[in-house]
N, C-alpha and C. Protein backbone atom coordinates (compact mmCIF):
# COMPACT_ATOMS: atom_id res chain seq x y z
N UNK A 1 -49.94 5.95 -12.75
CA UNK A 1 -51.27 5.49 -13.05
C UNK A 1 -51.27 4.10 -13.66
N UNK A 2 -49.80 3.61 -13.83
CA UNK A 2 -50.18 2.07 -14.40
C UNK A 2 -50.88 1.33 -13.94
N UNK A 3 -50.83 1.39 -12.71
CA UNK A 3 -51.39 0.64 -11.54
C UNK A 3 -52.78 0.37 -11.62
N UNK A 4 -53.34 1.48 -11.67
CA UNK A 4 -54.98 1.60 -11.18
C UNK A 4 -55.69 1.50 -12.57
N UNK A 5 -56.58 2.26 -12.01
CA UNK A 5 -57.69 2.64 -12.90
C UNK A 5 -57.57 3.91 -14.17
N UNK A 6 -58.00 3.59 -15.06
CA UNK A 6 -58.56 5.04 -15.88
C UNK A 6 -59.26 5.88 -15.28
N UNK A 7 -58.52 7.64 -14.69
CA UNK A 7 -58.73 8.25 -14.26
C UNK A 7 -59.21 9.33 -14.78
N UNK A 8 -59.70 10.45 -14.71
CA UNK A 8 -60.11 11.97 -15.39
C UNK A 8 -58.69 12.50 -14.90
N UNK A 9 -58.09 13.68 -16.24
CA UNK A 9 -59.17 14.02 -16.95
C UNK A 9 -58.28 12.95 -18.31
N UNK A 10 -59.04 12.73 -19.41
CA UNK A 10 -58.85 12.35 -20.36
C UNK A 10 -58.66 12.86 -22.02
N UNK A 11 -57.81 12.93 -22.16
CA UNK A 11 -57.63 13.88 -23.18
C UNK A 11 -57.23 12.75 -24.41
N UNK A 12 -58.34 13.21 -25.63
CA UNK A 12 -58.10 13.07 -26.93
C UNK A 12 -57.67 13.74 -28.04
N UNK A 13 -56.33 13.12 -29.06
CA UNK A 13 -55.93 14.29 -29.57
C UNK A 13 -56.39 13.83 -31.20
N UNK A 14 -57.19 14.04 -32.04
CA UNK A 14 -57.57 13.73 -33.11
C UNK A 14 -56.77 14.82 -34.29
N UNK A 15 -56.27 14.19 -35.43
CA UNK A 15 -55.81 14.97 -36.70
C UNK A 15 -56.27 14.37 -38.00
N UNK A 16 -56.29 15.39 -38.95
CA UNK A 16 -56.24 14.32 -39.90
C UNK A 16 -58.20 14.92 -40.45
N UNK A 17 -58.44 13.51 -41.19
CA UNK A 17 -59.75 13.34 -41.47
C UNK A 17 -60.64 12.60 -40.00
N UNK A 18 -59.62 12.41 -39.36
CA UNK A 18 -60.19 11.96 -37.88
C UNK A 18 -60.75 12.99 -37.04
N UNK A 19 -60.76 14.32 -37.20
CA UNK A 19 -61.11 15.24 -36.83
C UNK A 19 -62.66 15.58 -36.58
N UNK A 20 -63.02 15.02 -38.01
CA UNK A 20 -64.55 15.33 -38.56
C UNK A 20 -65.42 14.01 -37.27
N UNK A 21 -64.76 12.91 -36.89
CA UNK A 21 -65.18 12.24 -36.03
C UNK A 21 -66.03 12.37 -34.58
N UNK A 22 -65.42 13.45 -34.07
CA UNK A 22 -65.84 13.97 -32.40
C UNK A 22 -65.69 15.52 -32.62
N UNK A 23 -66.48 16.60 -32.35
CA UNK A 23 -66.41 17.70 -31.82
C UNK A 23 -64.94 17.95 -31.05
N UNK A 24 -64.28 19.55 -31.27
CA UNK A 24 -63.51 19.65 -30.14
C UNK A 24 -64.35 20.07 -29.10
N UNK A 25 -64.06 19.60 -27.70
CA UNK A 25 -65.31 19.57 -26.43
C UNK A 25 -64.58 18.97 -25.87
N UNK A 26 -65.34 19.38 -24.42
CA UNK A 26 -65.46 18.75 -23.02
C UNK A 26 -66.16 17.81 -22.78
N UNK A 27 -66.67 16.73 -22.62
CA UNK A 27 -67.63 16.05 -21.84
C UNK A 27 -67.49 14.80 -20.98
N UNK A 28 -68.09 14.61 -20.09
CA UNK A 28 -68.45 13.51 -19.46
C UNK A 28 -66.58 13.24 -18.99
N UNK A 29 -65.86 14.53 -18.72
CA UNK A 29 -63.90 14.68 -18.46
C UNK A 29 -63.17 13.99 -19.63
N UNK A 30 -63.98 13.83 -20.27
CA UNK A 30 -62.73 14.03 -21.82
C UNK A 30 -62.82 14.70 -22.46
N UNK A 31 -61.44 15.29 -22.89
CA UNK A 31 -61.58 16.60 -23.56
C UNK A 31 -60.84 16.03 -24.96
N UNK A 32 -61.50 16.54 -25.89
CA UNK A 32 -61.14 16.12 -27.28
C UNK A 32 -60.72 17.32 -27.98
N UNK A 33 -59.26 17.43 -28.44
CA UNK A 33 -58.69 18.10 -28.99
C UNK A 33 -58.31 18.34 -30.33
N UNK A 34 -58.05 18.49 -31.30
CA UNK A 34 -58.51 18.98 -32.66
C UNK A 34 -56.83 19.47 -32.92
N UNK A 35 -55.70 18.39 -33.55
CA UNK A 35 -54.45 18.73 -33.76
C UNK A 35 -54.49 20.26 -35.07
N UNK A 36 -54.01 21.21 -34.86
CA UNK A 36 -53.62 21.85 -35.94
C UNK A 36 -52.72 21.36 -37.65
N UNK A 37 -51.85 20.38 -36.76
CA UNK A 37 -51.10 19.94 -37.47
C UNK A 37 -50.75 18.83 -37.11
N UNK A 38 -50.03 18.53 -36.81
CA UNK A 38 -49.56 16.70 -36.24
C UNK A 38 -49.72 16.82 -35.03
N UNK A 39 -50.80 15.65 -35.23
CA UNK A 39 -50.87 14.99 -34.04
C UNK A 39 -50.24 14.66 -32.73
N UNK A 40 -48.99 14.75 -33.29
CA UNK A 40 -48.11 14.14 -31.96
C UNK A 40 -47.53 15.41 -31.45
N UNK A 41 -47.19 16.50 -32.49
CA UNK A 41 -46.61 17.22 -31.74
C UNK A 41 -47.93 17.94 -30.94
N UNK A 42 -49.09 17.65 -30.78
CA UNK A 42 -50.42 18.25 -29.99
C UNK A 42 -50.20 17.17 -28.47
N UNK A 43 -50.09 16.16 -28.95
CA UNK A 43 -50.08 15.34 -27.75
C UNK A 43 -48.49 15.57 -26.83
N UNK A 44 -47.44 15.53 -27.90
CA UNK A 44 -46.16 16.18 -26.73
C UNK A 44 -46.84 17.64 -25.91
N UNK A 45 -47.47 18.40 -27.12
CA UNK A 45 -47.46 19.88 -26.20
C UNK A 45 -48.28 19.41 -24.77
N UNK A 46 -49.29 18.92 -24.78
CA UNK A 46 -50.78 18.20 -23.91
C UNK A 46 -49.36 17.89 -22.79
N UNK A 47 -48.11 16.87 -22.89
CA UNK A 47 -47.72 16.64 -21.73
C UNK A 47 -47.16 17.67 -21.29
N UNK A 48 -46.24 18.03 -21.79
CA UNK A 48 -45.38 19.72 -21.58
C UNK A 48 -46.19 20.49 -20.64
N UNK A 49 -47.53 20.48 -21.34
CA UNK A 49 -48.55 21.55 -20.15
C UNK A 49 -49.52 21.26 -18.78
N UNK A 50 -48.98 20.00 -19.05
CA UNK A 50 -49.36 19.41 -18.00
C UNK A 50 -48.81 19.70 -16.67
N UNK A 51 -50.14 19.57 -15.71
CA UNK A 51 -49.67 20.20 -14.42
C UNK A 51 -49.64 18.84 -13.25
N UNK A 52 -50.09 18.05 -13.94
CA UNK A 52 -49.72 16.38 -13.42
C UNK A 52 -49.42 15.19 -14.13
N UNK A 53 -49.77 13.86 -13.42
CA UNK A 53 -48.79 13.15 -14.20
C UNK A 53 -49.88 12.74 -15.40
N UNK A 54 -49.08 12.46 -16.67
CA UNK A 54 -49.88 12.38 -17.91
C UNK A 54 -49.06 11.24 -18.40
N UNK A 55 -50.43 10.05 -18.19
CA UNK A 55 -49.83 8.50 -19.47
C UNK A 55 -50.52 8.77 -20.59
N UNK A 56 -49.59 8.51 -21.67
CA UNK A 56 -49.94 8.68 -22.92
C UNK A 56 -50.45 7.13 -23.48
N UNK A 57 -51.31 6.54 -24.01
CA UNK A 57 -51.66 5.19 -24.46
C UNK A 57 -51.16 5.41 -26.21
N UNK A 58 -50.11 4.60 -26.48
CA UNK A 58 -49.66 4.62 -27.53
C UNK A 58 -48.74 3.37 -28.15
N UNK A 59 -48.63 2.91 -29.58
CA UNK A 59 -47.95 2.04 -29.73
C UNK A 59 -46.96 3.08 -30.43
N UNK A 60 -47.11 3.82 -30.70
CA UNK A 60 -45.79 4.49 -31.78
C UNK A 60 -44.55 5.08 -30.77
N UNK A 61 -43.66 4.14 -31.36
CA UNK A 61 -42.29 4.15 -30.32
C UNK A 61 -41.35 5.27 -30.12
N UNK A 62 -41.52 6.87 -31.53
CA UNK A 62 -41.08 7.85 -31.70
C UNK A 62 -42.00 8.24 -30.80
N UNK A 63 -43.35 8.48 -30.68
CA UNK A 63 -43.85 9.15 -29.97
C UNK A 63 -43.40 9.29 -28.37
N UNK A 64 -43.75 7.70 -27.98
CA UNK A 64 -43.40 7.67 -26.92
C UNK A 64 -42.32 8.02 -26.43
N UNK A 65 -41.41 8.06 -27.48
CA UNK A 65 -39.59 8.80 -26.80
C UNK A 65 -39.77 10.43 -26.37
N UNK A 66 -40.66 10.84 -27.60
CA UNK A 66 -41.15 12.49 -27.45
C UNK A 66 -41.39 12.65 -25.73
N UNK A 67 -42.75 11.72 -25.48
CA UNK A 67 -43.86 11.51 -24.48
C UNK A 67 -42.97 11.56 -23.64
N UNK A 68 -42.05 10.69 -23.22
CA UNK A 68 -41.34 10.76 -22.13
C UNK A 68 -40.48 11.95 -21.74
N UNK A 69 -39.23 12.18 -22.99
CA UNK A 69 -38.86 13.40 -22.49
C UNK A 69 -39.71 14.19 -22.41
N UNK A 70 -41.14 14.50 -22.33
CA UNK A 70 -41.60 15.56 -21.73
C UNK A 70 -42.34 14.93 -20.59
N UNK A 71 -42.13 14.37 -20.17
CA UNK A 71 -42.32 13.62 -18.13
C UNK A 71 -43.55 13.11 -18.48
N UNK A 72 -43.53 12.31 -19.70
CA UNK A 72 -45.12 11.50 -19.41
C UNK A 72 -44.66 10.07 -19.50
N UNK A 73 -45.39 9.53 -18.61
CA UNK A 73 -45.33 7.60 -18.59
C UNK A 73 -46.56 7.16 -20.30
N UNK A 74 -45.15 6.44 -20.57
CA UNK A 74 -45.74 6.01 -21.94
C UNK A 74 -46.37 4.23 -21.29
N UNK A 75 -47.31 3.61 -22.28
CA UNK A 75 -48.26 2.65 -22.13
C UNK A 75 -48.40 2.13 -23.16
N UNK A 76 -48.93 0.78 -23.49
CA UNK A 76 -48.94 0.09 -24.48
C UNK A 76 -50.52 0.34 -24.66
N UNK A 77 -51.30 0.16 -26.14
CA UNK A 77 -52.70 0.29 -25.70
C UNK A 77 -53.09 -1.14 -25.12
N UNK A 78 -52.43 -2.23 -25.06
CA UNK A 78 -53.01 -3.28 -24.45
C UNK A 78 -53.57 -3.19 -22.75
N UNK A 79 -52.67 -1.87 -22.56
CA UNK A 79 -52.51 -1.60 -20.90
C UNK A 79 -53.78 -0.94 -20.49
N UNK A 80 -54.97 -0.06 -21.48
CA UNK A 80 -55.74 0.43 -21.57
C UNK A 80 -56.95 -0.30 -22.06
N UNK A 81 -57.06 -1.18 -22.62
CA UNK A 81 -57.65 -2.14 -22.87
C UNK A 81 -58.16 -3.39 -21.75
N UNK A 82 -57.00 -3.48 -21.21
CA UNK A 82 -57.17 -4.14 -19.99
C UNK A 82 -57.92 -3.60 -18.69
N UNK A 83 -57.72 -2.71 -18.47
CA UNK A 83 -58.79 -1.71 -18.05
C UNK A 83 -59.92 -1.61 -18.52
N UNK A 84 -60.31 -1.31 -19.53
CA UNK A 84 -61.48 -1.11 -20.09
C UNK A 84 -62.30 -2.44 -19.66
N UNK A 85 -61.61 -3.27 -20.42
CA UNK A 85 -62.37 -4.72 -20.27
C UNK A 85 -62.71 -4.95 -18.48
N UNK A 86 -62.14 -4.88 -17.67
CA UNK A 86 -62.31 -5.47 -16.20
C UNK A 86 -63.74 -4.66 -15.94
């Protein structure tokens, strides 16, 4: 997906006091998820269960090592941004 466009479905993983921010929900194909506990290990599980390919938009460089060994293409957020903007 580097290539193209921002595709569905879109998944958000919020923890923290960031939680209180967005509902956990569906809408408009983003699904906003509500970490139990850390964050990242919600977003490794998200690729793990994934039944296709899943880019993770992230600057945190532990994560992204996670992200990958579990078969997801890691991204800079500049790469998502750039998208957005066009």
């Amino acid at each position: 997906m580097a290539s193209g466009v921002v595709s569905e479905p879109v998944v958000v993983v919020l923890e923290g006091a960031a939680r209180r921010g967005a509902a956990a929900d569906v809408d408009g194909g983003v699904t906003v998820l509500h970490a139990p506990g850390s964050g990242d290990d919600t977003i490794v599980a998200v690729a793990v269960e994934a039944t296709g390919q899943v880019t993770l938009v992230s600057a945190d460089r532990a994560l992204g090592i996670r992200a990958q060994a579990a078969g997801a293409e890691v991204v800079s957020p500049s790469w998502l941004i750039d998208r957005l903007d066009g």
